[in-house]
Protein backbone atom coordinates (compact mmCIF):
# COMPACT_ATOMS: atom_id res chain seq x y z
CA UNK A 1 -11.77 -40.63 -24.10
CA UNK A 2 -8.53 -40.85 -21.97
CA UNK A 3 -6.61 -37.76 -20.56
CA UNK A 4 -2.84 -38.62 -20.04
CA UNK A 5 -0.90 -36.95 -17.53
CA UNK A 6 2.44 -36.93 -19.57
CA UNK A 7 0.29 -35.28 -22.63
CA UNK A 8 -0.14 -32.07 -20.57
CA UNK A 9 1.73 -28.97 -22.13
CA UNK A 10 3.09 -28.33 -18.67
CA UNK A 11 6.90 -28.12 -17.20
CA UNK A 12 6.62 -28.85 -13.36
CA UNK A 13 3.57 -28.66 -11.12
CA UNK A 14 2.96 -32.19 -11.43
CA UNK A 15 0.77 -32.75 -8.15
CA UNK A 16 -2.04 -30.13 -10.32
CA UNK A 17 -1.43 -32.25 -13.47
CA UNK A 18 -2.45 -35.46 -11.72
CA UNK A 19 -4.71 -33.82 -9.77
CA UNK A 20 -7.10 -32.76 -13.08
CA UNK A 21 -6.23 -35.78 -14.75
CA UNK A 22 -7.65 -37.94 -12.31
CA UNK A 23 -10.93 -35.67 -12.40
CA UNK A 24 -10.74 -35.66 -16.08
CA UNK A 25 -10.54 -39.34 -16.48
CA UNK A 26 -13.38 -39.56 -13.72
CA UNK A 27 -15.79 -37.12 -15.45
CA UNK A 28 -15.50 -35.26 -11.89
CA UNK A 29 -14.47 -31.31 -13.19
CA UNK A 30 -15.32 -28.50 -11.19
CA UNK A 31 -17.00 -25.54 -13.28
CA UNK A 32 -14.53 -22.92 -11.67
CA UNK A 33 -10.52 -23.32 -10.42
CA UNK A 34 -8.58 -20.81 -9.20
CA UNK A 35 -4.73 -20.78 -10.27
CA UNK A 36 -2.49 -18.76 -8.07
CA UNK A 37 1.19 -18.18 -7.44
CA UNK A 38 3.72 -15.74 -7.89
CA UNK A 39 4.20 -13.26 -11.09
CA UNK A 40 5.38 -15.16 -14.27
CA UNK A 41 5.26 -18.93 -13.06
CA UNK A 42 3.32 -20.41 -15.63
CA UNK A 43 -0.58 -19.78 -14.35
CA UNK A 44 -1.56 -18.20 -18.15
CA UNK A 45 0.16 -21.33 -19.28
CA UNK A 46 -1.56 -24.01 -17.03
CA UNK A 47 -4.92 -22.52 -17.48
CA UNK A 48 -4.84 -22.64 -21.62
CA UNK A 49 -3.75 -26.16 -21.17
CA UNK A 50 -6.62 -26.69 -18.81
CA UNK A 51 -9.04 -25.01 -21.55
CA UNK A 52 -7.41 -27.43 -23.97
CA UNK A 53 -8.04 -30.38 -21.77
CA UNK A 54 -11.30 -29.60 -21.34
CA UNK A 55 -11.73 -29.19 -25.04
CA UNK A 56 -9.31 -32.16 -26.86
CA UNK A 57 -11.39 -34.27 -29.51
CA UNK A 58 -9.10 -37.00 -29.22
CA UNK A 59 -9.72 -40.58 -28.62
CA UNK A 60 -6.84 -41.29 -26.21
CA UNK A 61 -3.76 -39.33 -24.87
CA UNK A 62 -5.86 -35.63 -24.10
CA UNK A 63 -5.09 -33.07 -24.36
CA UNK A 64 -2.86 -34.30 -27.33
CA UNK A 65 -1.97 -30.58 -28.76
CA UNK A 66 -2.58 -31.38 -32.53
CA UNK A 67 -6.37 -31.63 -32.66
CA UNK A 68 -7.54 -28.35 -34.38
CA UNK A 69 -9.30 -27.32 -30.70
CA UNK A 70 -6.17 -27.62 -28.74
CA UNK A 71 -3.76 -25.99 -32.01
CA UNK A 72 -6.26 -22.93 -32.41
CA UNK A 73 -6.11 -22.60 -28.00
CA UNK A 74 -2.26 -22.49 -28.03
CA UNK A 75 -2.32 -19.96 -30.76
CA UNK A 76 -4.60 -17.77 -28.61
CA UNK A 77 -7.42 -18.41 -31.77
CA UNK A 78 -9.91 -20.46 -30.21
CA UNK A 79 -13.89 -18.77 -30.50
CA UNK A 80 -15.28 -20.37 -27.47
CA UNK A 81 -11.74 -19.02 -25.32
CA UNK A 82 -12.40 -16.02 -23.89
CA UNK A 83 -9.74 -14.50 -22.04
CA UNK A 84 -11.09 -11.31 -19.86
CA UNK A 85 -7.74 -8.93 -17.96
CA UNK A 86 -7.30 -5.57 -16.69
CA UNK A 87 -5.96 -3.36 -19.30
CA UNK A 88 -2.68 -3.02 -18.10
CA UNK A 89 -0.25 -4.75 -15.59
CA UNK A 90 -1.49 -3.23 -12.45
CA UNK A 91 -4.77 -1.87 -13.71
CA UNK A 92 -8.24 -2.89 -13.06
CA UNK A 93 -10.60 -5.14 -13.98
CA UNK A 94 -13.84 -3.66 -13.87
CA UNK A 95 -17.82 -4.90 -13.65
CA UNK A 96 -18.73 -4.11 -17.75
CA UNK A 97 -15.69 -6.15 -18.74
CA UNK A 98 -17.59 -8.85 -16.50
CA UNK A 99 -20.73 -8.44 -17.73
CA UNK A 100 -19.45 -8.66 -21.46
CA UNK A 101 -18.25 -11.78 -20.33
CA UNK A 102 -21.17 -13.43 -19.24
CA UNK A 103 -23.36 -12.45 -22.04
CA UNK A 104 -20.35 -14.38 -24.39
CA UNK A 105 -20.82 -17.50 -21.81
CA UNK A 106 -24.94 -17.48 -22.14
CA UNK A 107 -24.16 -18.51 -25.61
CA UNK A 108 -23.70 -22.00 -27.13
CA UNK A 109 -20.64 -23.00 -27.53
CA UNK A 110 -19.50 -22.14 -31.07
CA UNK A 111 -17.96 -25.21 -32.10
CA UNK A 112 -16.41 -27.04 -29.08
CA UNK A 113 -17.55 -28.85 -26.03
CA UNK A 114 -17.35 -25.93 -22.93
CA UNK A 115 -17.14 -22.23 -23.80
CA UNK A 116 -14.09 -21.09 -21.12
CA UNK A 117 -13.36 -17.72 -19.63
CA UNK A 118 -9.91 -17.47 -18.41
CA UNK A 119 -9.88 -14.41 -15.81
CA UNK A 120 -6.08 -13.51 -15.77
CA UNK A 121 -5.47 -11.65 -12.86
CA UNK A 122 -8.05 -11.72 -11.19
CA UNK A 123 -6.65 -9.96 -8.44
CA UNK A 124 -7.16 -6.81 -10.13
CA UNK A 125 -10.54 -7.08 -10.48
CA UNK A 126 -12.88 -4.22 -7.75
CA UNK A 127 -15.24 -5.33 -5.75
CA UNK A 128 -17.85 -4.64 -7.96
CA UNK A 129 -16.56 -6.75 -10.76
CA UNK A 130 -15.99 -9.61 -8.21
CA UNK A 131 -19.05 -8.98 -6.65
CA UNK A 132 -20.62 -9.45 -10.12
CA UNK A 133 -18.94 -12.88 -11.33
CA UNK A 134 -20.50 -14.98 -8.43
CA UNK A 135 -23.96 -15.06 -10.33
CA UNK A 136 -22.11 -16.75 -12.90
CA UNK A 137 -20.25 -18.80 -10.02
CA UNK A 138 -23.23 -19.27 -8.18
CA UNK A 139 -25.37 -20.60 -11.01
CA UNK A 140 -23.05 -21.62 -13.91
CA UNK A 141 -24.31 -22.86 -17.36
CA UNK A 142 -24.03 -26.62 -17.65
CA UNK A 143 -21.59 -25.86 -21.31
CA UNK A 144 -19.07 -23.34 -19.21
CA UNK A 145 -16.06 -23.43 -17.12
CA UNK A 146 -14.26 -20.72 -15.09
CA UNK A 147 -10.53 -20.55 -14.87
CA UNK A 148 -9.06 -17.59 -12.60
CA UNK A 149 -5.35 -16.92 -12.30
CA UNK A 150 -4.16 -14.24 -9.14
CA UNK A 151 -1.10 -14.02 -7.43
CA UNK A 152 -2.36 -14.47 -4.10
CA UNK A 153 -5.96 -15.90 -3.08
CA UNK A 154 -6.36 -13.73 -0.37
CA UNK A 155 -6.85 -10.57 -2.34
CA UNK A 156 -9.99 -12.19 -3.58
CA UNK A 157 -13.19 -12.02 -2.06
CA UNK A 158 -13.95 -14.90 0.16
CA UNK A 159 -17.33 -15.71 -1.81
CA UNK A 160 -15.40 -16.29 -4.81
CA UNK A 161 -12.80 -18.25 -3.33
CA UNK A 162 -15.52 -20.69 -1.89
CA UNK A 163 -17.17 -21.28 -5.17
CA UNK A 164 -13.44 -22.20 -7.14
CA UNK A 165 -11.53 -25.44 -6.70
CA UNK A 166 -8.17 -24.40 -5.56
CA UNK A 167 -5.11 -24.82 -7.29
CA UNK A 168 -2.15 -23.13 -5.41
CA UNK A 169 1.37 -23.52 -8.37
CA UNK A 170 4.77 -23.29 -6.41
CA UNK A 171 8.26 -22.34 -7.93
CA UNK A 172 10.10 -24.87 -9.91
CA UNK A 173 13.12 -26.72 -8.62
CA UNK A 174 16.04 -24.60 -9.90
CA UNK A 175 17.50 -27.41 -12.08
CA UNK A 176 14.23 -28.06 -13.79
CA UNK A 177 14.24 -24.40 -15.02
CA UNK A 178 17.79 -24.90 -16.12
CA UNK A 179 17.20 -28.46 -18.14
CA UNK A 180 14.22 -26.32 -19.83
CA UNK A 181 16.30 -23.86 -20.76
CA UNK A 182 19.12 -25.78 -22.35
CA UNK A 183 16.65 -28.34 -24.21
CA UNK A 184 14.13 -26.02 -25.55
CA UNK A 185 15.45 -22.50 -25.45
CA UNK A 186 19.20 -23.21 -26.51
CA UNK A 187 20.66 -21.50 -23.69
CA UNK A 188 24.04 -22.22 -22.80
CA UNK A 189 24.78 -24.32 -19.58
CA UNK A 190 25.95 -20.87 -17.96
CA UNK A 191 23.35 -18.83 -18.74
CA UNK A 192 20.96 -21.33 -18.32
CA UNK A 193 22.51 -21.81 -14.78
CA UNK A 194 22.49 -17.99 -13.74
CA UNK A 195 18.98 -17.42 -15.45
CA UNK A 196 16.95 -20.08 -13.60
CA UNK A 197 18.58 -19.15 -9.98
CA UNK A 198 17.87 -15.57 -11.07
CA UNK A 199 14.57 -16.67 -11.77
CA UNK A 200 13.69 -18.47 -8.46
CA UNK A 201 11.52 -21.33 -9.81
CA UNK A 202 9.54 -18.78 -11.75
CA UNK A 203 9.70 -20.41 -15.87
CA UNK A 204 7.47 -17.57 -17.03
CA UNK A 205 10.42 -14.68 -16.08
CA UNK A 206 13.84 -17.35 -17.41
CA UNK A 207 12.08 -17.61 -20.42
CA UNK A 208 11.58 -14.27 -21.09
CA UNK A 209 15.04 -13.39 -19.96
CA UNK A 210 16.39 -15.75 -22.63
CA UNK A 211 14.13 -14.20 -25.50
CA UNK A 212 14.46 -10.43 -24.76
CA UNK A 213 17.52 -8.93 -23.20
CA UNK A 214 15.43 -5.94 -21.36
CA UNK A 215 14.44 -8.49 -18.80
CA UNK A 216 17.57 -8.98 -17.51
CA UNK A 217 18.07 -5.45 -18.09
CA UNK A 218 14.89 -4.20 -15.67
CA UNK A 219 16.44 -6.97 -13.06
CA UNK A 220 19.94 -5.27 -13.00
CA UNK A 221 18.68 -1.96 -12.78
CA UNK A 222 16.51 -3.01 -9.59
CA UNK A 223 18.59 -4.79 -7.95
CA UNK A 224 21.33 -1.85 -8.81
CA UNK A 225 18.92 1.03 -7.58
CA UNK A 226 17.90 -1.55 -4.31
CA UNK A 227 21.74 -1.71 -3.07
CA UNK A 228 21.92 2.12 -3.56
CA UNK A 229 19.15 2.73 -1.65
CA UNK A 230 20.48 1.54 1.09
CA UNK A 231 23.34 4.04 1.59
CA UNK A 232 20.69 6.62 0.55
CA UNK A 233 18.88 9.38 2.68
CA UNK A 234 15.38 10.18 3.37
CA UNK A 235 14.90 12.57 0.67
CA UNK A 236 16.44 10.22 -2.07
CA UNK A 237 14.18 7.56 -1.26
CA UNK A 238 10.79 9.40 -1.31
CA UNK A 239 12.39 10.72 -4.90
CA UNK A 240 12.41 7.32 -6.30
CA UNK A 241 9.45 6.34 -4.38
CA UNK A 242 7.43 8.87 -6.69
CA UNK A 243 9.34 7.46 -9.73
CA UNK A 244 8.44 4.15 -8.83
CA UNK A 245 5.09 4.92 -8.14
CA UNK A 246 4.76 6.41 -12.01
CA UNK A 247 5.02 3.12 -13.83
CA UNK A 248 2.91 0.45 -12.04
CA UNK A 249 3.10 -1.53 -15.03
CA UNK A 250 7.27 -1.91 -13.70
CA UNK A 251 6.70 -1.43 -10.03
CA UNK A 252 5.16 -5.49 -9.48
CA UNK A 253 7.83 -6.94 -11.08
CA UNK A 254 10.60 -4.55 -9.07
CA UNK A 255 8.82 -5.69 -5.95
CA UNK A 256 9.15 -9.46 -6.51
CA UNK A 257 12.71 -8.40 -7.76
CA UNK A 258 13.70 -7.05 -3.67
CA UNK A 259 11.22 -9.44 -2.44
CA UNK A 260 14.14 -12.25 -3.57
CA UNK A 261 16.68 -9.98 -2.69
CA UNK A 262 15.54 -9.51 0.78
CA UNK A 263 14.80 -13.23 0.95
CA UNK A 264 18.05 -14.03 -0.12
CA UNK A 265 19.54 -11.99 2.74
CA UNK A 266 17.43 -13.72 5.21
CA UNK A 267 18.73 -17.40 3.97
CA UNK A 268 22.74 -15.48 4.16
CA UNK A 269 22.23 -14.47 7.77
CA UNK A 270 20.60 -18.11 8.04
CA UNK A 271 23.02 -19.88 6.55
CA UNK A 272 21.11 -21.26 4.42
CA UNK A 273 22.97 -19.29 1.15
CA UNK A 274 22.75 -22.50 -1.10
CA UNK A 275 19.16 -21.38 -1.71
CA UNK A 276 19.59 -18.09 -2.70
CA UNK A 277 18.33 -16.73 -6.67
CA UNK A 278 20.63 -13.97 -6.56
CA UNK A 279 23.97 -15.17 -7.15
CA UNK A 280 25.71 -12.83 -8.65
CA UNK A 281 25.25 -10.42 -6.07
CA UNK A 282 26.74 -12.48 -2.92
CA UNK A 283 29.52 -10.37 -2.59
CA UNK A 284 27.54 -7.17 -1.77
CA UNK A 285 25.65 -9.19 0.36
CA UNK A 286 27.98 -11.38 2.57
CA UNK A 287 29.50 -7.50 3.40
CA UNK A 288 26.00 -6.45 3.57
CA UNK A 289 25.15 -9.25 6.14
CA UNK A 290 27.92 -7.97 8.90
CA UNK A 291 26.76 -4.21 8.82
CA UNK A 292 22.79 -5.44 10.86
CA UNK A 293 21.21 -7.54 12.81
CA UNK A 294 18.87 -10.37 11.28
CA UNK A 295 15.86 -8.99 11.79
CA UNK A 296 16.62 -5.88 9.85
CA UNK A 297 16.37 -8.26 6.70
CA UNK A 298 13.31 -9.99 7.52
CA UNK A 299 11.48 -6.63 8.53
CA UNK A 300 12.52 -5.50 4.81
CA UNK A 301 11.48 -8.67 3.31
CA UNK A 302 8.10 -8.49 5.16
CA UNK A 303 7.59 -4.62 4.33
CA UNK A 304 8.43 -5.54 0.39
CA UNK A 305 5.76 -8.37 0.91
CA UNK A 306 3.19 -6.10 2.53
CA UNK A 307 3.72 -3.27 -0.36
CA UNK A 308 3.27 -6.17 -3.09
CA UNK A 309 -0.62 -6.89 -1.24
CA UNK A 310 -1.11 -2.97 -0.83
CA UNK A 311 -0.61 -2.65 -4.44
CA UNK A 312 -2.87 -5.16 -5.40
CA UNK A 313 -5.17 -3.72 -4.10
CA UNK A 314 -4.95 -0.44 -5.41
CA UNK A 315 -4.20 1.90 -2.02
CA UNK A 316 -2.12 5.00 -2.52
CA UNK A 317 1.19 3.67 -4.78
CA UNK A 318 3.15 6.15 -4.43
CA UNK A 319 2.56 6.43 -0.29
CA UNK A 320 2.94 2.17 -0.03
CA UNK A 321 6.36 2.54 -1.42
CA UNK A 322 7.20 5.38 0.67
CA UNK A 323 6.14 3.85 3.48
CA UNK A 324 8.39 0.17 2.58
CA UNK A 325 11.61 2.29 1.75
CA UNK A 326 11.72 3.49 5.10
CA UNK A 327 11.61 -0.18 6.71
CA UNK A 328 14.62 -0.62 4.90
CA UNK A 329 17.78 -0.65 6.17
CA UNK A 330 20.24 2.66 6.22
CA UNK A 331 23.91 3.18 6.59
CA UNK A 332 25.84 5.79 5.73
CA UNK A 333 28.34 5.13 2.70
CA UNK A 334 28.51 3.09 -0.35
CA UNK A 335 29.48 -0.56 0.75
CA UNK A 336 32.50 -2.22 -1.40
């Protein structure tokens, strides 16, 4: 039994790849890992290829993708694959969905090696549902693994991140995403250009915008209602504060949406505007850059970054967002 590090259904994060292939190969796997990173960059992904790894029944070359365990786990068919979320985008993962869980994982496996829960978001989960899972972290059956994906580790308790091997996934280099998109979504060389520096590294969110067109639609519509908020009043912005608040679902990804923006201004005033995602926008923003000081972009970026935690960990929505609009910056008059 060999695992291969090219076999891995993975684009990018190679460090992880060789990381749990070496461990693999060594019979050294940890019962729990915790995948984290930002919104839509491939953690669902990595973690069925993990539960595929662990499961492969071939000889040589794991996980090879064509054995039935490792077709029926990439068609989201697999009976010992349990995959436990919050209900929504934004919702919350509660203590019976937990305990459901670990009366599944008490059983045999039904047919392959490990029986693996994949906890997707586990940043959503309360305290009580966290506070529940470390009985099965603390004393794990010998035929289980634990794979949990969050955006951040910090919004998990530290008792669970103590009992989980760590495995922190980065953006991908902008011309990765690109090459991806032209060789296995059929994207032009344009839009495959303006998708993956729209996308920031993030595979999960280029794809998507190449499949479905509302994608790109939800990003032009932020980024459209961002730059008017900035010529906009007090009263405007608590108005679309409540709107925003409405549909958490939508909120997270508008969030990491002016989280790049804001970023993006930062590397302008910086210098630095080779790096920037949103390039169809430097216009606005090279006249946005002479109307304030520096630090008016990183206090925005920081507040957007600081709303994103609050979020996730279910304060008052609608009162976060209030709060980040008025960190934003404010001058009177549409710009251009």
């Amino acid at each position: 039994m060999q695992y291969s590090a090219d076999k891995w259904p993975i684009l990018g994060h190679d460090w992880a790849v060789d990381l749990l292939t070496t461990a693999f190969n060594g019979g050294r796997t940890r019962h729990a890992y915790l995948l984290t990173g930002p919104v839509s960059i491939g953690k669902t992904t990595f973690a069925r290829a993990m539960a595929m790894a662990f499961n492969c029944t071939a000889e040589k070359d794991r996980p090879c993708g064509v054995c039935r365990a490792c077709t029926l786990i990439e068609k989201g068919g697999h009976p010992d694959i349990t995959l436990i979320e919050a209900d929504r985008v934004g919702g919350t993962m509660k203590i019976d969905q937990i305990r459901e869980m670990q009366h599944i994982l008490a059983l045999r496996p039904y047919e392959a090696r490990y029986r693996v829960a994949i906890l997707r978001r586990f940043h959503e989960a309360n305290a009580a549902a966290q506070n529940a899972l470390l009985k099965t972290l603390e004393e794990p059956p010998a035929s289980v693994k634990l794979i949990l994906t969050a955006n951040d580790a910090s919004l998990l308790l530290p008792t669970i991140r103590s009992r989980c091997q760590p495995l922190p996934l980065k953006p991908l280099k902008i011309d990765m995403v690109k090459d991806a998109l032209e060789k296995f979504w059929d994207a032009s060389a344009e839009q495959a250009d303006l998708l993956a520096h729209l996308s920031g590294g993030r595979i999960g969110w280029a794809i998507r915008a190449v499949q479905d067109d509302s994608t790109l639609a939800l990003r032009e519509e932020s980024i459209d209602l961002l730059e008017a908020l900035i010529s906009s009043p007090r009263r405007v912005r608590f108005e679309q504060a409540e709107a925003l608040a409405k549909d958490k679902d939508k909120l997270y990804e508008v969030l990491h949406l002016w989280q790049a923006y804001w970023r993006d201004m930062f590397l302008l005033v910086n210098g630095n505007s080779a790096w920037m995602s949103n390039i169809d926008r430097q216009s606005f923003m090279a006249e946005l850059k002479t109307k304030f000081p520096p630090e008016t972009f990183q206090r925005a970026l920081t507040a957007t970054r600081r709303t994103m935690n609050y979020i996730a960990r279910n304060v008052n929505t609608r009162l976060a967002v209030e709060t980040m609009l008025l960190d934003y910056p404010f001058i009177k008059g549409r710009l251009m």
